[in-house]
C-alpha atoms as a PDB file:
ATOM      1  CA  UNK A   1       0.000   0.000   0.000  1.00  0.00           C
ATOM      2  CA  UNK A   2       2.739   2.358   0.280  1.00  0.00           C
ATOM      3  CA  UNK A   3       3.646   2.140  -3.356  1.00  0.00           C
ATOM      4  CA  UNK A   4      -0.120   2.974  -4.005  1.00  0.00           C
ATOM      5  CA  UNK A   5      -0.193   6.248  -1.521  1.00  0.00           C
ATOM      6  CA  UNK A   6       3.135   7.281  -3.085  1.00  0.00           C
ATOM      7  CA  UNK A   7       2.155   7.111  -6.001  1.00  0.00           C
ATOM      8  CA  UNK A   8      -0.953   8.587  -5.668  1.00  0.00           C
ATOM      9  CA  UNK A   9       0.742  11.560  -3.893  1.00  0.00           C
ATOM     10  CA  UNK A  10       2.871  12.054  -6.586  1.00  0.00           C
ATOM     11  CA  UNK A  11       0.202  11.971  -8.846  1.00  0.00           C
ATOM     12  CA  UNK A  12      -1.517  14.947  -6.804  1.00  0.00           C
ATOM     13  CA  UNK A  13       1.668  16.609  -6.368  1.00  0.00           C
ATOM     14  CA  UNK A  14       2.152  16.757 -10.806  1.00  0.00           C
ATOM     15  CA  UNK A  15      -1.231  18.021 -10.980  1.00  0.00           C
ATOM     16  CA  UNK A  16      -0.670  20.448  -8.143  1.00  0.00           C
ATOM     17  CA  UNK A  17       2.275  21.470  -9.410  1.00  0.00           C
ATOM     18  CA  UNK A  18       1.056  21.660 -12.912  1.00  0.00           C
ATOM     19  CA  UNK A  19      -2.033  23.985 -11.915  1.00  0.00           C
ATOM     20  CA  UNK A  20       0.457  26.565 -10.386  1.00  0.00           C
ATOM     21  CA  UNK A  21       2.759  26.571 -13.452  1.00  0.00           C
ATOM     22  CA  UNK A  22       0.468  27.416 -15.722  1.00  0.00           C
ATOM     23  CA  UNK A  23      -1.006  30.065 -13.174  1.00  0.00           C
ATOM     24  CA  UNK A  24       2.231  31.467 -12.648  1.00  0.00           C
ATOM     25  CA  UNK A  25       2.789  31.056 -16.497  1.00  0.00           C
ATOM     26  CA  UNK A  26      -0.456  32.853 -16.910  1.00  0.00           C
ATOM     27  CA  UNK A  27       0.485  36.120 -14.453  1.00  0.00           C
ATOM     28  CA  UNK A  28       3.995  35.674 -16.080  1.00  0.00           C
ATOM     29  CA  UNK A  29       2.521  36.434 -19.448  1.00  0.00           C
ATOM     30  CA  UNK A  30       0.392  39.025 -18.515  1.00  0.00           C
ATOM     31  CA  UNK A  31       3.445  40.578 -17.177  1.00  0.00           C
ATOM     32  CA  UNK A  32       5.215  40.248 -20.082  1.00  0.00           C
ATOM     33  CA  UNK A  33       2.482  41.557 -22.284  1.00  0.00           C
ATOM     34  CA  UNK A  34       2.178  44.461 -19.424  1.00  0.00           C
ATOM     35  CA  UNK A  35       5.970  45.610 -19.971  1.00  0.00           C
ATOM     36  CA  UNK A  36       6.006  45.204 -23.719  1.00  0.00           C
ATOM     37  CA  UNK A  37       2.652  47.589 -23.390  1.00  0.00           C
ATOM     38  CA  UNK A  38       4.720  50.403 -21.442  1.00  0.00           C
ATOM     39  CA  UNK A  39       7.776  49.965 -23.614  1.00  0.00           C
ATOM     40  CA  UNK A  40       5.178  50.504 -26.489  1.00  0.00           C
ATOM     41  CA  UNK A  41       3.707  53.644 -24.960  1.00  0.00           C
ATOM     42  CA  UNK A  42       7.507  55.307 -23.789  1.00  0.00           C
ATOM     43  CA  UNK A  43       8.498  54.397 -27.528  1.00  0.00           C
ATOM     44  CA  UNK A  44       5.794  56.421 -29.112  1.00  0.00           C
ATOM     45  CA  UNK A  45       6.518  59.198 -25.974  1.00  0.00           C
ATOM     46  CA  UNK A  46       9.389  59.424 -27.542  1.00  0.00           C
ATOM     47  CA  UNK A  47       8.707  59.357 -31.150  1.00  0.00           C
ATOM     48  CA  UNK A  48       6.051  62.416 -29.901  1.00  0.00           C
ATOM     49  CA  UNK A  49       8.542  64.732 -28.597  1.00  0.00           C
ATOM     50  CA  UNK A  50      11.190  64.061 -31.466  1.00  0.00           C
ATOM     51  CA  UNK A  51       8.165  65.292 -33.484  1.00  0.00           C
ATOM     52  CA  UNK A  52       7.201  67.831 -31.849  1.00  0.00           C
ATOM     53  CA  UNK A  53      11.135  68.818 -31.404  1.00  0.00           C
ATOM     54  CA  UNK A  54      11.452  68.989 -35.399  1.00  0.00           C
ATOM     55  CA  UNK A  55       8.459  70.506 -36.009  1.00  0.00           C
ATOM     56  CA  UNK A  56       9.187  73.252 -33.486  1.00  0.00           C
ATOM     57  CA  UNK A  57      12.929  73.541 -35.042  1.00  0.00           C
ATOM     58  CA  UNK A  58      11.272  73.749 -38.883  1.00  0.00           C
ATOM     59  CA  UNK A  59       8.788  76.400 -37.259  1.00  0.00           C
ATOM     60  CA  UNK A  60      11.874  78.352 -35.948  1.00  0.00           C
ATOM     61  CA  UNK A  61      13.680  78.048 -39.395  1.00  0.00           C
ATOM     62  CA  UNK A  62      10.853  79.270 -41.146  1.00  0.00           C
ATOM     63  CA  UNK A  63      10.355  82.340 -38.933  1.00  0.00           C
ATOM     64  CA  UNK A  64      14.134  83.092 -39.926  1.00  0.00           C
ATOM     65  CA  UNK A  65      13.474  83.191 -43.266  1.00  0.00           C
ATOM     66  CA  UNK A  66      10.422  85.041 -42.760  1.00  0.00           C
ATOM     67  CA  UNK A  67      11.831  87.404 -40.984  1.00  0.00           C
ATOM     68  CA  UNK A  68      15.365  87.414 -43.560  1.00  0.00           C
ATOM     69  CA  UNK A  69      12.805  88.542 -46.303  1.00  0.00           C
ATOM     70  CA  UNK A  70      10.429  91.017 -44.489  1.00  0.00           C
ATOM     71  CA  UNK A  71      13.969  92.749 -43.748  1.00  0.00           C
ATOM     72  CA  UNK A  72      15.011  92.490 -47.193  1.00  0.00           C
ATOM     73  CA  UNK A  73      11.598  93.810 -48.289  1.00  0.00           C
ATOM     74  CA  UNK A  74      12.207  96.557 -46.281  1.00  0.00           C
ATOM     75  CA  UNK A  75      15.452  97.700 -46.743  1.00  0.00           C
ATOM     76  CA  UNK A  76      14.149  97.216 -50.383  1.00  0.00           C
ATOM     77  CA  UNK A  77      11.221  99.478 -50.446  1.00  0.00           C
ATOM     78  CA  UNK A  78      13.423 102.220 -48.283  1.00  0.00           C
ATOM     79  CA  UNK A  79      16.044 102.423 -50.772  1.00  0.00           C
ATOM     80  CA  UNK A  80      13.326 102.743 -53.899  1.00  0.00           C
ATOM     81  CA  UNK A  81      11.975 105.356 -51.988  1.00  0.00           C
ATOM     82  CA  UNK A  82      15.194 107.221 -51.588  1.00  0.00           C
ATOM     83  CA  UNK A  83      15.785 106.768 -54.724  1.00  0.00           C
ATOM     84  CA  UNK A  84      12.304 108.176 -55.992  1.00  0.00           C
ATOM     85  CA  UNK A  85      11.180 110.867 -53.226  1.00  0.00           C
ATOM     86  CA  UNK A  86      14.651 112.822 -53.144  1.00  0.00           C
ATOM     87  CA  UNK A  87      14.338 115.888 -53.863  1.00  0.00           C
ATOM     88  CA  UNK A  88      17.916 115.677 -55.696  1.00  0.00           C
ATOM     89  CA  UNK A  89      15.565 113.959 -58.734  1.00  0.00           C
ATOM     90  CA  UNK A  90      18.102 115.943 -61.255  1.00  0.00           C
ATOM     91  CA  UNK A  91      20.476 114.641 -59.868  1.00  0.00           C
ATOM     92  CA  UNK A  92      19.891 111.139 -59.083  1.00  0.00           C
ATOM     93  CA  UNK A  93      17.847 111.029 -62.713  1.00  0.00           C
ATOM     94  CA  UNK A  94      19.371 113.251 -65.720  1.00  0.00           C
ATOM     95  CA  UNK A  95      17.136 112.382 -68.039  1.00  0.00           C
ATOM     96  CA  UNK A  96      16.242 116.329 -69.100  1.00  0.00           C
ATOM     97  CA  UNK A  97      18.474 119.163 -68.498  1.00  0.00           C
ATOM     98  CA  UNK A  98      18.230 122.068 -66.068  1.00  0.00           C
ATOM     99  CA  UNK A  99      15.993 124.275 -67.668  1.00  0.00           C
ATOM    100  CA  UNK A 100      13.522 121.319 -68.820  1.00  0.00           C
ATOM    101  CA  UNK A 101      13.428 120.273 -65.624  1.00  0.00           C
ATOM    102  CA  UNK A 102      12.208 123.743 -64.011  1.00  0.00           C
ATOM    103  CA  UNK A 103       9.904 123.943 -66.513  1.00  0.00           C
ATOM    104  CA  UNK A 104       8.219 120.447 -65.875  1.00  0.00           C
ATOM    105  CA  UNK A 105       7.885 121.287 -61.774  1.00  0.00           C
ATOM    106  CA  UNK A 106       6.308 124.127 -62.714  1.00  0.00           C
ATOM    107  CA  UNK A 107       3.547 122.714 -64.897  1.00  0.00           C
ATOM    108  CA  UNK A 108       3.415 119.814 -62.365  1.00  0.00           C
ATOM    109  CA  UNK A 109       2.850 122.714 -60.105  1.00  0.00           C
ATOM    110  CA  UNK A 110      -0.166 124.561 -62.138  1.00  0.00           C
ATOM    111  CA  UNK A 111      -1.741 121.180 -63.099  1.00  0.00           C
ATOM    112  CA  UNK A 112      -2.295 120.447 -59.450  1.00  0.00           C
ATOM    113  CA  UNK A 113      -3.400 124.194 -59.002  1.00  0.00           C
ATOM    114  CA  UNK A 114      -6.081 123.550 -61.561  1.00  0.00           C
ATOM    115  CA  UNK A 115      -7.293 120.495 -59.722  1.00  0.00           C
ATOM    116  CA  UNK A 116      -7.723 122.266 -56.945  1.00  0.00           C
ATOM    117  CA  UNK A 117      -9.633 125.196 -58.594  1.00  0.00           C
ATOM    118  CA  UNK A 118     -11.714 122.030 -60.511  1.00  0.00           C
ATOM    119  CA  UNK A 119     -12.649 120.136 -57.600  1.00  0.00           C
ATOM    120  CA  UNK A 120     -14.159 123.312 -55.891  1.00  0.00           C
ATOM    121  CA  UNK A 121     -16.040 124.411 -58.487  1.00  0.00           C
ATOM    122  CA  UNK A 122     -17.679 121.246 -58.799  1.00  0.00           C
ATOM    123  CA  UNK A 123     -18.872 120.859 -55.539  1.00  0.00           C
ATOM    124  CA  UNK A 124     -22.297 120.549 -55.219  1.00  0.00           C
ATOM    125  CA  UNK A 125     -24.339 123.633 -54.724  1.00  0.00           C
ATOM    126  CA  UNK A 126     -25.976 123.585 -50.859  1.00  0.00           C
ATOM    127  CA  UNK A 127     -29.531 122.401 -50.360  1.00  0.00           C
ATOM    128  CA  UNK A 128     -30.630 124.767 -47.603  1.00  0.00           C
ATOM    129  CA  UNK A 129     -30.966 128.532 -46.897  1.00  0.00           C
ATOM    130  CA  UNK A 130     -29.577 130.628 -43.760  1.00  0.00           C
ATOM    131  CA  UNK A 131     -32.725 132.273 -43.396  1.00  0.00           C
ATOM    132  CA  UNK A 132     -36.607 131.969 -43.874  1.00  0.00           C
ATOM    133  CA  UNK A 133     -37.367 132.078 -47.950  1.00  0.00           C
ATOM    134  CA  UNK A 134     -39.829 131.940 -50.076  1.00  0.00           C
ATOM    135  CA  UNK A 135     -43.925 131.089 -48.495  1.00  0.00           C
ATOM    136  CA  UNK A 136     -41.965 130.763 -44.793  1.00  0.00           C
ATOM    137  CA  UNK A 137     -40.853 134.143 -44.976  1.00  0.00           C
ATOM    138  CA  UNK A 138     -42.118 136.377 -42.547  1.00  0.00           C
ATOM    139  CA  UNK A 139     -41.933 139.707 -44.704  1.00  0.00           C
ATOM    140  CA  UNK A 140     -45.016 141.719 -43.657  1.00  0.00           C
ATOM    141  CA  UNK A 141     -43.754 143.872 -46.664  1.00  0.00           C
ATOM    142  CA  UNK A 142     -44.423 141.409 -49.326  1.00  0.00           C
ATOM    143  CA  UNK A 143     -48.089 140.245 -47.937  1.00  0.00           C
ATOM    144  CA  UNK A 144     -48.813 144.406 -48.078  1.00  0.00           C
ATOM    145  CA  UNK A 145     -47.208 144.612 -51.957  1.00  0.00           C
ATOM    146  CA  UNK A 146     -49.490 141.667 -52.665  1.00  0.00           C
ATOM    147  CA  UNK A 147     -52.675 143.202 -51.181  1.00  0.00           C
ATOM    148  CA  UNK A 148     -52.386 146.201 -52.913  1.00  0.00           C
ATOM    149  CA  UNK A 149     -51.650 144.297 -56.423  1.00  0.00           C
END
């Protein structure tokens, strides 16, 4: 009978011992599966702010260059201005000579004159009187010229 009890001891020993393994197998797994999840997540952590770190770097060169050109533009449109507002225009452009040149600023000078003289003569005239006219007029003298008519 020993052999028998031994045996069946063993026997519920295996099967003890095989209900544990795979329970520890199981947690084991799930703890595996766990850590490959977190490694996951940290990867793609990661991956985000290496993103974001390029995209804000791209950003920062594009501002430059933005900001390169606006200057450019700038310095551009100031030096066409000097060049076109100075009052030096003989100078800077002698296209004409001295005497041509007087004689241009001073029909540059009338024309804008004449504008001025045009645009206020064709104003409208004013709908409205300063004073009482016409039936609303209080002239006493007018009623009596009519009554005696």
């Amino acid at each position: 009978m020993t052999t028998v009890i031994w045996l069946t001891l063993v026997l519920f020993t295996a099967i003890g011992c095989f209900f544990l393994g795979s329970i520890y197998t199981k947690r084991q797994y799930e703890h595996d599966e766990l850590e490959k999840e977190v490694e996951k997540a940290q990867y793609n952590l990661e991956q985000y702010k290496q993103d974001v770190a390029d995209h804000l770097a791209s950003t920062n060169k594009l501002v430059s260059k933005m900001r390169d050109n606006y200057e450019q533009l700038v310095n551009h449109v100031e030096e066409t201005n000097k060049i076109l507002l100075t009052d030096n225009r003989s100078e800077s452009m002698p296209f004409f000579s001295k005497e041509t040149t007087e004689h241009l600023k001073a029909s540059l000078n009338s024309l804008e004159q004449n504008k001025t003289k045009r645009e206020s003569l064709s104003s409208q005239p004013v709908d409205y009187a300063d004073s009482k006219s016409g039936i609303f007029a209080d002239n006493r003298t007018n009623k009596n010229q009519t009554e005696q008519a």
